[in-house]
C-alpha atoms as a PDB file:
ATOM      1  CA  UNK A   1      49.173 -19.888 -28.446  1.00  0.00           C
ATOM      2  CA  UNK A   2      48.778 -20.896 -32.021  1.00  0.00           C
ATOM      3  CA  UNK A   3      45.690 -19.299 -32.315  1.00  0.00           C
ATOM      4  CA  UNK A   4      46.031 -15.932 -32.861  1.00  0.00           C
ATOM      5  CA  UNK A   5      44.647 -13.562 -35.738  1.00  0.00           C
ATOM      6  CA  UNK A   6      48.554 -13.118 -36.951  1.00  0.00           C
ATOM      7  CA  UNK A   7      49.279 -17.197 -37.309  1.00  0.00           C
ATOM      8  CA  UNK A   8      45.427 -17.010 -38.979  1.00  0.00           C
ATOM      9  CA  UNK A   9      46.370 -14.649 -41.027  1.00  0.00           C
ATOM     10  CA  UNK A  10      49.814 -16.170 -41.967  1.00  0.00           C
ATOM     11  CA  UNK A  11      48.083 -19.169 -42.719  1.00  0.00           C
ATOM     12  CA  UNK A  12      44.786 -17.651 -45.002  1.00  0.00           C
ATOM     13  CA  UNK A  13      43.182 -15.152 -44.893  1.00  0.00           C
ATOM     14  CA  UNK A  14      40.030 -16.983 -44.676  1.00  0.00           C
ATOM     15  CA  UNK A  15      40.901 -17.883 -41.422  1.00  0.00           C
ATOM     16  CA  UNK A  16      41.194 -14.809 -40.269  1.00  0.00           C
ATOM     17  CA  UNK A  17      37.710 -14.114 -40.205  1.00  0.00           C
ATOM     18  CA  UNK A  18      36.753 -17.935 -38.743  1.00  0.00           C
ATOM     19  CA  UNK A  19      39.654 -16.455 -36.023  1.00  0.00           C
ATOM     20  CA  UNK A  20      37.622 -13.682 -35.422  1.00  0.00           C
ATOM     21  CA  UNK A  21      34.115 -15.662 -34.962  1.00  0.00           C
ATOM     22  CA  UNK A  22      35.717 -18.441 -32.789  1.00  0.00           C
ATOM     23  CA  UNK A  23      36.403 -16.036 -30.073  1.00  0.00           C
ATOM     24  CA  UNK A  24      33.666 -13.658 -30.513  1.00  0.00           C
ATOM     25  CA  UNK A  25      31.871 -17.210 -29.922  1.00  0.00           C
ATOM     26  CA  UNK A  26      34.323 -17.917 -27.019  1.00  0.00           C
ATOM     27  CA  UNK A  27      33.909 -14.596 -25.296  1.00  0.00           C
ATOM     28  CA  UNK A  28      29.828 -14.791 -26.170  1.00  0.00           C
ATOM     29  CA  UNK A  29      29.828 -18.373 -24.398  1.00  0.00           C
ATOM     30  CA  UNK A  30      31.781 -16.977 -20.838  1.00  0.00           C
ATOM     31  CA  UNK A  31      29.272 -13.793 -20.758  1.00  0.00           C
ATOM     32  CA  UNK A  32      26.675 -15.811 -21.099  1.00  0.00           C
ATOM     33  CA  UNK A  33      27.271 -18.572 -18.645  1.00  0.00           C
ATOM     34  CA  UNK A  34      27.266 -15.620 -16.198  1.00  0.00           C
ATOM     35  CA  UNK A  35      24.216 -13.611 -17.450  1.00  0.00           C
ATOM     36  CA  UNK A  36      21.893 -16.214 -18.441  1.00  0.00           C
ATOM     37  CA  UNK A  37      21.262 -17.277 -14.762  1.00  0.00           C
ATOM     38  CA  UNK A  38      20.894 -13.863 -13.909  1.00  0.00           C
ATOM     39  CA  UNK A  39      18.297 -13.302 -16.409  1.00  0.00           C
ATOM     40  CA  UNK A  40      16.392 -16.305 -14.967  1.00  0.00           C
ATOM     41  CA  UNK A  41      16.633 -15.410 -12.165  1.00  0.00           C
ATOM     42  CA  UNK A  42      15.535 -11.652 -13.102  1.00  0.00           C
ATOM     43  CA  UNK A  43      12.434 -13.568 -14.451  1.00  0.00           C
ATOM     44  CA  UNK A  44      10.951 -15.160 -11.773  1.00  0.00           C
ATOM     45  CA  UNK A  45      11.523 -11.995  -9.189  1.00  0.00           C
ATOM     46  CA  UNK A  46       9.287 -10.068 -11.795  1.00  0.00           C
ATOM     47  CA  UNK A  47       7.588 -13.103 -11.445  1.00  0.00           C
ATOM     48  CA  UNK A  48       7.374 -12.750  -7.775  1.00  0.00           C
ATOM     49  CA  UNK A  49       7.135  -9.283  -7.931  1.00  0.00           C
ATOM     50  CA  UNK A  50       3.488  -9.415  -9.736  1.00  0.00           C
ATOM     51  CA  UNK A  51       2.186 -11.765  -7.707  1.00  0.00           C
ATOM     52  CA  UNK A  52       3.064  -9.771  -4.765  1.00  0.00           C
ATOM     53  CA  UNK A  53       1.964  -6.163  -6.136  1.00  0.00           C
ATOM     54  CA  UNK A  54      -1.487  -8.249  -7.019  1.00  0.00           C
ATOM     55  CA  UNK A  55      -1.784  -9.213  -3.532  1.00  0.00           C
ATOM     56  CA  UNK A  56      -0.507  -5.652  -2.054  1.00  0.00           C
ATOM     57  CA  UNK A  57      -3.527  -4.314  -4.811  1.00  0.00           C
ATOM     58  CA  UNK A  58      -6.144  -6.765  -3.142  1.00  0.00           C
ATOM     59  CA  UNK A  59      -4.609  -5.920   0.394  1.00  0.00           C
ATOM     60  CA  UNK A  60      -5.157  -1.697  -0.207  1.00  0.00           C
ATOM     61  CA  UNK A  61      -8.563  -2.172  -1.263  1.00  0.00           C
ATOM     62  CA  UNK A  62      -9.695  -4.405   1.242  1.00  0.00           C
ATOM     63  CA  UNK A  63      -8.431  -1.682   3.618  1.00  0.00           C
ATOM     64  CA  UNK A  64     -10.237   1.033   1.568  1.00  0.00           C
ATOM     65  CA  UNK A  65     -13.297  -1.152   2.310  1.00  0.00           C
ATOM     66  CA  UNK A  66     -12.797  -1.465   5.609  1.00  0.00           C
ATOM     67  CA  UNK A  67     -11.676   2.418   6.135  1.00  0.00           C
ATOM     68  CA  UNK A  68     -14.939   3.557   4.160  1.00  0.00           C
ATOM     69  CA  UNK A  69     -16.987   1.403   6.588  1.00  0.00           C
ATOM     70  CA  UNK A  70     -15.442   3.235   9.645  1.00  0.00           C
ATOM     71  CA  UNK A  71     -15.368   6.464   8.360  1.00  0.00           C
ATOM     72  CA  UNK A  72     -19.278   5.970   7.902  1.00  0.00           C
ATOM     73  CA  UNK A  73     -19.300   4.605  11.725  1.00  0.00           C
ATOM     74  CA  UNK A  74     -17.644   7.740  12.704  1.00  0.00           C
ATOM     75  CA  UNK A  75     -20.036   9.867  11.210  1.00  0.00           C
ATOM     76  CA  UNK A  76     -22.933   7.836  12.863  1.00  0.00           C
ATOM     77  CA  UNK A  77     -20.770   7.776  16.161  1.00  0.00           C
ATOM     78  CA  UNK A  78     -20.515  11.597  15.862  1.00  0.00           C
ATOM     79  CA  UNK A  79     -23.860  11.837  14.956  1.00  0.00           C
ATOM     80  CA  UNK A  80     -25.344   9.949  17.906  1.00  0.00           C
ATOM     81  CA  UNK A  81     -22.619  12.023  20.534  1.00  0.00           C
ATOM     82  CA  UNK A  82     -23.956  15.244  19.360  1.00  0.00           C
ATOM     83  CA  UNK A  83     -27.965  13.857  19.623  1.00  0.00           C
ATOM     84  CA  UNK A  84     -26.859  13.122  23.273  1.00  0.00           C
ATOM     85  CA  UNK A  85     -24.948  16.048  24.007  1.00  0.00           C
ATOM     86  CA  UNK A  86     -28.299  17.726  22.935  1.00  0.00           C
ATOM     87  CA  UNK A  87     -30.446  15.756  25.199  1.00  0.00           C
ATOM     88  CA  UNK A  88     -28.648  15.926  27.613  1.00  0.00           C
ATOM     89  CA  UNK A  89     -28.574  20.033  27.520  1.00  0.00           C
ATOM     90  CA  UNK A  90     -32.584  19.776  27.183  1.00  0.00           C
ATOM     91  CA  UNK A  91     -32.703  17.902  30.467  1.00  0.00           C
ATOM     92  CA  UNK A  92     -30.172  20.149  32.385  1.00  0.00           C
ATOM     93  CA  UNK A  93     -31.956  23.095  31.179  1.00  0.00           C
ATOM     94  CA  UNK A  94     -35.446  20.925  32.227  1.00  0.00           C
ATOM     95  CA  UNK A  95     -34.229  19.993  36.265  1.00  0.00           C
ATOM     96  CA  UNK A  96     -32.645  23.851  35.885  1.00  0.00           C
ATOM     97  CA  UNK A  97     -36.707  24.678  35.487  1.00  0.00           C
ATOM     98  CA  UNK A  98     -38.074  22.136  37.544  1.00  0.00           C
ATOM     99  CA  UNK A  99     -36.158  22.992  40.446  1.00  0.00           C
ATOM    100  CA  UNK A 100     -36.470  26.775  39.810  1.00  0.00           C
ATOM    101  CA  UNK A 101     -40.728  25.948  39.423  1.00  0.00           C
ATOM    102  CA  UNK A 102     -40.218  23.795  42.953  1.00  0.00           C
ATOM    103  CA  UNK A 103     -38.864  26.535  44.363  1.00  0.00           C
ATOM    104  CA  UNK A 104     -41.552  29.374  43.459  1.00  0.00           C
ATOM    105  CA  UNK A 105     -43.970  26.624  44.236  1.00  0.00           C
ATOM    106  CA  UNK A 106     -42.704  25.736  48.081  1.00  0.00           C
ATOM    107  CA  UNK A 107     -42.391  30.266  48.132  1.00  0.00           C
ATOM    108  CA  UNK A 108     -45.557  30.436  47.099  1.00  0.00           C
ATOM    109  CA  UNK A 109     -47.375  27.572  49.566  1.00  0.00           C
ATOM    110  CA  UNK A 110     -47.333  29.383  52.770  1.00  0.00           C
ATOM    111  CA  UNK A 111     -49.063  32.488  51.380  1.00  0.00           C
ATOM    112  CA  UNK A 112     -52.956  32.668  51.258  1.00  0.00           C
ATOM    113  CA  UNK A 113     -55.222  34.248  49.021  1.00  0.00           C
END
């Protein structure tokens, strides 16, 4: 090829330097006919990626709503098992009583005073 730095040189020394631009242009041109697409297309997945961490930060606190409102049901839920746990120990201990009261009672009928 005639277009090397040595016949650039041979011919000025000028040209040596234009030499030296052409194919840092050259080699600047085939780098970025490769990169250039890739950095579009790096753009719009950042792009893509904000939009979708946006809708992952609506998604987490919609589910930090909705986990807030069940944790507060839970403690109701709990709340309400224990009331009937304890109800429902006053009335065993009540028939427990009211059988035991029967019982003295039907002991007690056949005697006279």
């Amino acid at each position: 090829s005639l277009f090397t730095l040595e016949a650039a040189g041979k011919a000025s020394g000028l040209a040596v330097g234009l030499c030296k631009w052409v194919k840092a242009m050259v080699t600047y041109h085939t780098i970025a006919k490769v990169v250039i697409p890739k950095m579009d297309a790096l753009r719009l997945k950042e792009t893509e990626l904000a939009g979708a961490n946006k809708k992952l930060s609506e998604a987490n606190a919609e589910l930090q709503e909705a986990q807030d409102m069940l944790d507060a049901m839970q403690e109701k839920f709990d709340a309400a098992m224990a009331e009937k746990q304890k109800l429902q120990d006053e009335t065993d201990l009540t028939k427990t009583r009211m059988n035991a009261a029967n019982a003295l009672i039907s002991g007690l009928a056949g005697e006279k005073i």
